[in-house]
N, C-alpha and C. Protein backbone atom coordinates (compact mmCIF):
# COMPACT_ATOMS: atom_id res chain seq x y z
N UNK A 1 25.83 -38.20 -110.12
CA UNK A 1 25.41 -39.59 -109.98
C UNK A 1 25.45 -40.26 -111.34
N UNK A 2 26.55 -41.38 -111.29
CA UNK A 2 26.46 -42.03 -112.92
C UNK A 2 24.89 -42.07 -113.57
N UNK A 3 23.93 -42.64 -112.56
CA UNK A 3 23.14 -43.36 -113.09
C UNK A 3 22.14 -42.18 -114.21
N UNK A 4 22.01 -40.79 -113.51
CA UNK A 4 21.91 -39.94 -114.31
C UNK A 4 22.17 -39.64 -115.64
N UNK A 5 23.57 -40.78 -115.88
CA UNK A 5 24.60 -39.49 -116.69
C UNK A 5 24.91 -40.62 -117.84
N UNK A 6 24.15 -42.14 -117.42
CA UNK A 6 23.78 -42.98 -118.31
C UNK A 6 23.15 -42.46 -120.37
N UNK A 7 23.45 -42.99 -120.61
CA UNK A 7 22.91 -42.67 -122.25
C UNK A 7 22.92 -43.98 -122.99
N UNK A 8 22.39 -43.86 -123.97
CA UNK A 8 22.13 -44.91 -124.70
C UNK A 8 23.10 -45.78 -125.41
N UNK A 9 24.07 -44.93 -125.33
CA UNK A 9 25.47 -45.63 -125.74
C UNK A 9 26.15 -46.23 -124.84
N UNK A 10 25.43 -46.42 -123.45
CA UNK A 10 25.59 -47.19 -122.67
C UNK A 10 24.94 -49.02 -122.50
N UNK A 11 24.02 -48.54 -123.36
CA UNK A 11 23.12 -50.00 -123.05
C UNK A 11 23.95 -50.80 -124.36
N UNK A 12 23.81 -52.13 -124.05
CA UNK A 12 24.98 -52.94 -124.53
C UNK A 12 23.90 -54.31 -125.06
N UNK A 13 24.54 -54.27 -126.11
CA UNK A 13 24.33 -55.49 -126.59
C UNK A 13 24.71 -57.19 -126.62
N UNK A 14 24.85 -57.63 -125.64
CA UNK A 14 25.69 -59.22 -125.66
C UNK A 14 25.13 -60.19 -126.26
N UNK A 15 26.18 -60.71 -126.58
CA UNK A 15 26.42 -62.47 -127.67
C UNK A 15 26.46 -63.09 -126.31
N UNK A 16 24.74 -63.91 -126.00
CA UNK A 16 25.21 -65.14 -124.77
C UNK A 16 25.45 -66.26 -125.54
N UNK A 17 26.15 -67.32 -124.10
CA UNK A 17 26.36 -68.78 -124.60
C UNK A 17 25.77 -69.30 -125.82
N UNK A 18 25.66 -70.16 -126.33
CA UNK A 18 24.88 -70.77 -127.10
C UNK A 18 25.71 -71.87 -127.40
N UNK A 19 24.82 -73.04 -127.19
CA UNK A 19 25.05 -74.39 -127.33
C UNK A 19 24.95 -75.11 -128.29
N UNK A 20 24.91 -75.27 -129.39
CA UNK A 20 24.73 -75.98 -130.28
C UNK A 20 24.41 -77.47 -130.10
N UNK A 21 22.99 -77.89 -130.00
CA UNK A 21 23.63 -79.84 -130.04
C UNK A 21 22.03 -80.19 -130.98
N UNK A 22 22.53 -81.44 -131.51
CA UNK A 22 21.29 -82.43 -132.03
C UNK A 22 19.75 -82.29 -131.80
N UNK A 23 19.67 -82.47 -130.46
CA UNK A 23 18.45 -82.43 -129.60
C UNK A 23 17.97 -80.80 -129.25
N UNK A 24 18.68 -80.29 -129.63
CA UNK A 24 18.25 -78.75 -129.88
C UNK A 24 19.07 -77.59 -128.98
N UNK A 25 18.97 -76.78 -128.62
CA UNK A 25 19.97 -75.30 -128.38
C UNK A 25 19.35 -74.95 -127.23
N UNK A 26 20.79 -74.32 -126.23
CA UNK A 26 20.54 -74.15 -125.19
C UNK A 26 21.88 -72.79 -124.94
N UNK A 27 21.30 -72.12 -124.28
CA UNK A 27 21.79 -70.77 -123.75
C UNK A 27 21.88 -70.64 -122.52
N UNK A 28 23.17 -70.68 -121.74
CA UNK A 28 23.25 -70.80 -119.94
C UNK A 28 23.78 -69.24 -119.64
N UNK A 29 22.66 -68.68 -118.38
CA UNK A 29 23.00 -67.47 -118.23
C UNK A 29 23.49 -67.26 -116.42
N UNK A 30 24.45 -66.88 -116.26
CA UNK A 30 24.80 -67.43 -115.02
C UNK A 30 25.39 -65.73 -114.48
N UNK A 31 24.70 -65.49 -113.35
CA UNK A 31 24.91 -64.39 -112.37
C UNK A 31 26.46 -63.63 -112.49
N UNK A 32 26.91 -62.34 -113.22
CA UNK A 32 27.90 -61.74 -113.10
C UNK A 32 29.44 -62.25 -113.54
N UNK A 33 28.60 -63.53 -114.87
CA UNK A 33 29.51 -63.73 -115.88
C UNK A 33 29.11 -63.23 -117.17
N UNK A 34 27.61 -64.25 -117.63
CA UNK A 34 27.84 -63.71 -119.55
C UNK A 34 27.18 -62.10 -119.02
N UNK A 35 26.49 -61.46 -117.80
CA UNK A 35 25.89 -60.51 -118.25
C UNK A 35 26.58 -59.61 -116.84
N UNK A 36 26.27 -58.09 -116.53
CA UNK A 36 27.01 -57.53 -115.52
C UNK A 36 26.26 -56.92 -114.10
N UNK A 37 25.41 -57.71 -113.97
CA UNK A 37 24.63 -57.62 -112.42
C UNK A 37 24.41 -59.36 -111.98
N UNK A 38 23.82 -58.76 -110.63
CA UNK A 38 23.11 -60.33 -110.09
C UNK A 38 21.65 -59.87 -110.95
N UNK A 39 21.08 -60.94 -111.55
CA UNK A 39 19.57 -61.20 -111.75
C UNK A 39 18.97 -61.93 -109.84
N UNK A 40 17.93 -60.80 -109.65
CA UNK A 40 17.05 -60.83 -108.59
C UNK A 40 15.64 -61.02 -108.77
N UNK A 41 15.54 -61.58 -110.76
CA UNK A 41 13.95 -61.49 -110.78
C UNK A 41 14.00 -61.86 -112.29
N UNK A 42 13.37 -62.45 -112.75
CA UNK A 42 13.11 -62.70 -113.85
C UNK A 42 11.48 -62.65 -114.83
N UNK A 43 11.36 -62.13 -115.65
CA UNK A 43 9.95 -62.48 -116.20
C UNK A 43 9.76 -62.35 -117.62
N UNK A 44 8.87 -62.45 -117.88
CA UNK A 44 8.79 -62.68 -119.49
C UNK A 44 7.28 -62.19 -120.32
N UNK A 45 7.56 -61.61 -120.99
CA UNK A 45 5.86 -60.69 -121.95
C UNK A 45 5.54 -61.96 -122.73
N UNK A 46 4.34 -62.22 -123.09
CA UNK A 46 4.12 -62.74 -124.36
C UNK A 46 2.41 -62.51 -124.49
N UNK A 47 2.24 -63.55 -126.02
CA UNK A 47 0.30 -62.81 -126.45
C UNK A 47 0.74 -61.50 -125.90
N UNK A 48 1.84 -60.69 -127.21
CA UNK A 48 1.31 -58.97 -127.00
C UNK A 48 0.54 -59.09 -128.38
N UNK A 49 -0.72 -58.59 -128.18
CA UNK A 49 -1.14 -57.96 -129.62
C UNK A 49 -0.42 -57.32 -130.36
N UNK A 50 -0.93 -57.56 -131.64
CA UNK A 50 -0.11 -56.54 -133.00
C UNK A 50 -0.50 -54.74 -132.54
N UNK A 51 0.40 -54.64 -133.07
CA UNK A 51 0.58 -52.91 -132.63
C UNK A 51 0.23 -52.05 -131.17
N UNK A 52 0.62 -53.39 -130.55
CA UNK A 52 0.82 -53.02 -129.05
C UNK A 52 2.08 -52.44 -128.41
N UNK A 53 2.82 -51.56 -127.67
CA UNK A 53 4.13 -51.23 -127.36
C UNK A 53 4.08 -51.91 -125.35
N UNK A 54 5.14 -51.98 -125.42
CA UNK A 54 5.29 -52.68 -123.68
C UNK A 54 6.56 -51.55 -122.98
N UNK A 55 6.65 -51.90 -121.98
CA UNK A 55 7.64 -50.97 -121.32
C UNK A 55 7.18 -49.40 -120.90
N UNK A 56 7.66 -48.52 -121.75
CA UNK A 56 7.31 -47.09 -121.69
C UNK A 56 7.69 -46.43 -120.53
N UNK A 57 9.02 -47.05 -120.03
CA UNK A 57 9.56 -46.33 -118.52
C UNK A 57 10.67 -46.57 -118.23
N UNK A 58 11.38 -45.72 -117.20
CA UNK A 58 12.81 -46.10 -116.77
C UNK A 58 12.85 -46.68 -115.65
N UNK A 59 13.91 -46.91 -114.56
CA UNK A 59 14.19 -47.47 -113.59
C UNK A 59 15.52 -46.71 -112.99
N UNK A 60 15.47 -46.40 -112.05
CA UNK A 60 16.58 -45.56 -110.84
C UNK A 60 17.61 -45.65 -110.49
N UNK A 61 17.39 -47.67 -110.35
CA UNK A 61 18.24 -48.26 -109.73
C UNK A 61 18.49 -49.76 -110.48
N UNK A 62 17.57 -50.21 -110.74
CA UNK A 62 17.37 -51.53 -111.86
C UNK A 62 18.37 -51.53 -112.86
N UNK A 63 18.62 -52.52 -113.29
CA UNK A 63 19.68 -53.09 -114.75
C UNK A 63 18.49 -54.10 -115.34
N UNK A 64 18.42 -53.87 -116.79
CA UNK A 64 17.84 -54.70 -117.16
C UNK A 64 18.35 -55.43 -118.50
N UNK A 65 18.08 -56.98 -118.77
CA UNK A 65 18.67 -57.51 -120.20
C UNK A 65 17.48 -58.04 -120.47
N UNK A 66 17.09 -57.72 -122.16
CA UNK A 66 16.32 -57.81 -122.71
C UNK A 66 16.24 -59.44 -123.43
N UNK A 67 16.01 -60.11 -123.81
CA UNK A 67 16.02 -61.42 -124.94
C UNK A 67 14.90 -61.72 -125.44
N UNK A 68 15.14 -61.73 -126.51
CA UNK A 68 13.93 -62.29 -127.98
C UNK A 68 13.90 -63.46 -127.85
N UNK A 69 13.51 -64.30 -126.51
CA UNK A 69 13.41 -65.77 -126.63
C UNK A 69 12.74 -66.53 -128.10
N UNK A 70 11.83 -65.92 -128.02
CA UNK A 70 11.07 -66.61 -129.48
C UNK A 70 10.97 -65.36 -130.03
N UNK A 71 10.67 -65.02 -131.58
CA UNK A 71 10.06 -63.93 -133.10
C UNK A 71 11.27 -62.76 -132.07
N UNK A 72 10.68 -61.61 -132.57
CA UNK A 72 11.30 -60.62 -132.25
C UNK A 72 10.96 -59.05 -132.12
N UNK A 73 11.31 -58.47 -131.86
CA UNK A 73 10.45 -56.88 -131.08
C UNK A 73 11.52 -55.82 -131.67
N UNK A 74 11.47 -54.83 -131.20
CA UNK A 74 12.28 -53.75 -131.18
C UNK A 74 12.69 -53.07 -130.00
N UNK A 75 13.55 -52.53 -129.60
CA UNK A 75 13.50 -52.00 -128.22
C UNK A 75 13.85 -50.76 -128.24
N UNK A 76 13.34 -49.60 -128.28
CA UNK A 76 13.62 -48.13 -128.45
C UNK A 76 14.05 -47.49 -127.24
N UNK A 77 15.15 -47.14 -127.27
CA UNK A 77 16.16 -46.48 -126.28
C UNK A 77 16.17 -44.89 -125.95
N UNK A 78 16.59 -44.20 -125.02
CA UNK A 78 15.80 -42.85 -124.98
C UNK A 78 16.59 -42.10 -123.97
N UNK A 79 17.72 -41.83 -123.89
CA UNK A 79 18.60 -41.24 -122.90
C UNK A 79 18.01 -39.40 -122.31
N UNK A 80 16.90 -39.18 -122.55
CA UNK A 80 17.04 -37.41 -122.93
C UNK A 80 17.19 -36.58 -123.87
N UNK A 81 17.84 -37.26 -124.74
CA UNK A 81 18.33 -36.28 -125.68
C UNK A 81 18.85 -37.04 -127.11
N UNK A 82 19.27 -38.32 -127.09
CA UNK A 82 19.43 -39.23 -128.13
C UNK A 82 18.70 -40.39 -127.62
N UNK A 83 17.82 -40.76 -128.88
CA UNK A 83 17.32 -41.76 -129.17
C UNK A 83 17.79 -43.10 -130.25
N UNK A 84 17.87 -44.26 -129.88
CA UNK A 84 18.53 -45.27 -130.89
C UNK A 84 17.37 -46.63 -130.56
N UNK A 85 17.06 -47.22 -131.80
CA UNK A 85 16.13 -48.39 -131.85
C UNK A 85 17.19 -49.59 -131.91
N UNK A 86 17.05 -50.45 -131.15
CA UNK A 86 17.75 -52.04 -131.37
C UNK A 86 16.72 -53.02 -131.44
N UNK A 87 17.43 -53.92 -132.88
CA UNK A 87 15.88 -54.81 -132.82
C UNK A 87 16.74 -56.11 -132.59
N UNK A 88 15.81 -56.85 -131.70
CA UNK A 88 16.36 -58.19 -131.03
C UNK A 88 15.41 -59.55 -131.64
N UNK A 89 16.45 -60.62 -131.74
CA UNK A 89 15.57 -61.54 -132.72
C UNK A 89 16.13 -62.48 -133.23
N UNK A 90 17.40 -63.07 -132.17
CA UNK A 90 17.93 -63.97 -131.48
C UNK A 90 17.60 -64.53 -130.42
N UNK A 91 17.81 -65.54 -129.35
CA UNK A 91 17.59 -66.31 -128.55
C UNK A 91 18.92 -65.80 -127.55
N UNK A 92 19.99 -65.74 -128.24
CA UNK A 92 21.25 -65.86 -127.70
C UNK A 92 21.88 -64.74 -127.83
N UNK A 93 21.12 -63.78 -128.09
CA UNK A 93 21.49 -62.12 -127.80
C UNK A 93 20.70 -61.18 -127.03
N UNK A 94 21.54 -60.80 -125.91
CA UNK A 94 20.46 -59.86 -124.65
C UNK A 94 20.46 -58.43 -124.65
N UNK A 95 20.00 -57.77 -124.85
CA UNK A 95 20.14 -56.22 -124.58
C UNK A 95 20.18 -55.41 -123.10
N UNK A 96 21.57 -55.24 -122.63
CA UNK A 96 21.19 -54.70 -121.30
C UNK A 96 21.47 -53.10 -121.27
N UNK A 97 19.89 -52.51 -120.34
CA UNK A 97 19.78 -51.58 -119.91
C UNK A 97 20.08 -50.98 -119.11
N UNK A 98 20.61 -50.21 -118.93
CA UNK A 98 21.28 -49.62 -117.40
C UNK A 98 19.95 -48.81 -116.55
N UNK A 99 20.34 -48.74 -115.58
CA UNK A 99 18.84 -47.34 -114.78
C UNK A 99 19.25 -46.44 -115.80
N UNK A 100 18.47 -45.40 -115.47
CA UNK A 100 18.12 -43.76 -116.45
C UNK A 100 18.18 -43.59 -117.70
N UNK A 101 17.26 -44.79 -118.44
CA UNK A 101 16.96 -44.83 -119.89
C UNK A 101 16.14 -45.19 -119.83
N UNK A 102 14.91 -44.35 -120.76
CA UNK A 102 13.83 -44.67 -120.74
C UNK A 102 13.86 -46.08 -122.23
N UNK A 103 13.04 -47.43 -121.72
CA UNK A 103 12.78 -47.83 -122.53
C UNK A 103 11.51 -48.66 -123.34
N UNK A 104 11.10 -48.56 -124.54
CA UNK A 104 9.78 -49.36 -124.89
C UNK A 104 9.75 -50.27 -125.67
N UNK A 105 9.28 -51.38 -125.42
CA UNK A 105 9.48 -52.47 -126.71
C UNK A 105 8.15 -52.63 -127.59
N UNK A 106 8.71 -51.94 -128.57
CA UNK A 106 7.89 -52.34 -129.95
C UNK A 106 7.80 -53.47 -130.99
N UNK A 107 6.64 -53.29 -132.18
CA UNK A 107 7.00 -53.96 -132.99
C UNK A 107 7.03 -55.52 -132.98
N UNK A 108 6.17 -55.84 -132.41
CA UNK A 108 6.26 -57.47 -131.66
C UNK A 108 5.89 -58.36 -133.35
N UNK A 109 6.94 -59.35 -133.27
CA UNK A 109 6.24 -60.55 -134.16
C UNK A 109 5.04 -61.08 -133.69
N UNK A 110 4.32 -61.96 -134.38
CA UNK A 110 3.30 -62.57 -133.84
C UNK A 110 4.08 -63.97 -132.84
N UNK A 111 3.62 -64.41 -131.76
CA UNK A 111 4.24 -65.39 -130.92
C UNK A 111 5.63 -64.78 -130.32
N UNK A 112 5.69 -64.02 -130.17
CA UNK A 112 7.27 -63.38 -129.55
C UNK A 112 6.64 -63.50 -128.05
N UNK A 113 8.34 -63.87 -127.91
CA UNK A 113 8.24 -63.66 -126.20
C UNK A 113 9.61 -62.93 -125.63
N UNK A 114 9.45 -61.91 -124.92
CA UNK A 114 10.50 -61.10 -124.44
C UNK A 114 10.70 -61.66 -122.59
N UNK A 115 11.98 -62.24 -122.54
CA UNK A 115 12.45 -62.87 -121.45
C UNK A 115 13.86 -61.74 -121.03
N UNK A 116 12.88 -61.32 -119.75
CA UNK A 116 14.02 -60.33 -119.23
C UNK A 116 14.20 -60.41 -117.85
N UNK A 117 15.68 -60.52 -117.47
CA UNK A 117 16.68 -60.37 -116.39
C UNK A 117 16.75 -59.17 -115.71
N UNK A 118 16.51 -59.16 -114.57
CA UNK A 118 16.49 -58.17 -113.65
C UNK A 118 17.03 -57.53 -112.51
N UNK A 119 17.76 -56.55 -111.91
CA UNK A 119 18.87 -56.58 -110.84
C UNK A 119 18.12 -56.69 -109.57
N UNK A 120 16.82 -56.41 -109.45
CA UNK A 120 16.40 -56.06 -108.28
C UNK A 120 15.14 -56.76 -108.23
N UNK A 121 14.58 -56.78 -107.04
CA UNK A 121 12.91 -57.41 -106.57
C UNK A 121 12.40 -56.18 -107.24
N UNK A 122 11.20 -56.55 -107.57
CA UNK A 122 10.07 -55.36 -108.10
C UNK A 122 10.01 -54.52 -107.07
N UNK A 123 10.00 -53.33 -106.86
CA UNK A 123 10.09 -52.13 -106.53
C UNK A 123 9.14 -51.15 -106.96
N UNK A 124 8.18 -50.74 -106.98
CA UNK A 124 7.32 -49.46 -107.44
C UNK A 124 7.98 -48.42 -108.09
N UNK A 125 8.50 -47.62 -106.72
CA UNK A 125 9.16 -46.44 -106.10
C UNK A 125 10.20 -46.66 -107.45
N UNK A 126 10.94 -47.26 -107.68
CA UNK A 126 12.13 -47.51 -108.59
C UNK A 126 11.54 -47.45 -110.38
N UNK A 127 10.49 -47.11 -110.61
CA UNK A 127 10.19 -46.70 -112.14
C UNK A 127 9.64 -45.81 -111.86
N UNK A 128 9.91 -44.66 -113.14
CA UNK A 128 9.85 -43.85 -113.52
C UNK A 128 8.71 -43.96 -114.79
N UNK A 129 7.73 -43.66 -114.74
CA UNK A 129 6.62 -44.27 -115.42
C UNK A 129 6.27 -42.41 -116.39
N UNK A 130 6.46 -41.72 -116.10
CA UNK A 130 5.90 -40.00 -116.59
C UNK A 130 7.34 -39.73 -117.84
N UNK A 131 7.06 -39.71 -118.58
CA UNK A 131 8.48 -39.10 -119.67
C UNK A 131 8.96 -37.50 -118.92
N UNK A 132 8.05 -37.14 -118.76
CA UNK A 132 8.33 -35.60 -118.09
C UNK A 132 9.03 -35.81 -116.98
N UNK A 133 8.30 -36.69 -116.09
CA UNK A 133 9.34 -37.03 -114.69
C UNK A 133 10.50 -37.38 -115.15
N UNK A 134 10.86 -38.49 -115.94
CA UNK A 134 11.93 -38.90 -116.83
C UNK A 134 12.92 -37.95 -117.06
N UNK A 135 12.19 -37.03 -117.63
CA UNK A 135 13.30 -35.32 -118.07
C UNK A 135 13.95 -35.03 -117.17
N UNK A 136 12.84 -34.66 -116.44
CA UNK A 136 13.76 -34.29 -114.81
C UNK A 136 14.87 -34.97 -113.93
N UNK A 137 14.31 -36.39 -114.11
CA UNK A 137 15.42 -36.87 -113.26
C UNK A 137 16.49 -37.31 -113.61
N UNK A 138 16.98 -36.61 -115.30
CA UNK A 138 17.76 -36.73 -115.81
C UNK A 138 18.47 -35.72 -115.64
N UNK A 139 18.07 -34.16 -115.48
CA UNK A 139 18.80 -33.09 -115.24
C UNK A 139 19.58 -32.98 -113.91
């Protein structure tokens, strides 16, 4: 099953739109062009306290793209066996996750807000919340 066999050198980094004008900047994100799923859900973190981490889990079936709407975070990536940190902190750059990577976002500026795109309706059953379970359902 690909989704297994996912790694961190899978999750991708994209350059979205970006608009340049007078009256200020705008970024259009439009379904299974700048990014590679349908978004079925959208939401967004913010007021994380300092030295707080968010995330801390994978997903089965989910795709996810990350954006540093405002300040910026870190997002620590976690395939099983290689680990790689990407720090986001652009407006107009998304980080997408595939299912079967565990991931956590660290490192928050003060006022950051993490606005993330989602393939699916919220689902329970579909995260993987245990690192140990994680192991496993990677083997």
């Amino acid at each position: 099953m690909k989704i297994k066999n996912n790694t961190v050198f899978n999750c991708e980094l994209f350059e979205l739109p970006h608009i340049n004008m007078r009256a200020g900047n705008i970024t259009p994100v439009q379904n299974l062009e700048e990014i590679p799923f349908e978004v079925k859900r959208v939401f967004y973190l913010y007021d994380i306290p300092g030295g707080i981490s968010r995330g801390a889990h994978a997903h089965k079936e989910c795709h996810q793209l990350l954006v540093a709407a405002s300040g910026s975070f870190e997002v620590l990536l976690d395939d099983g066996k290689v680990k790689k940190t990407i720090m986001l902190n652009q407006p107009f750059r998304g980080l997408h996750i595939p299912p079967g990577i565990w991931a956590s976002e660290i490192n928050f500026s003060s006022g950051s807000i993490c606005l993330v795109l989602v393939s699916h309706k919220y689902d329970a059953l579909d995260y993987i919340r245990d690192y140990d379970e994680f192991l496993k359902f990677k083997k």
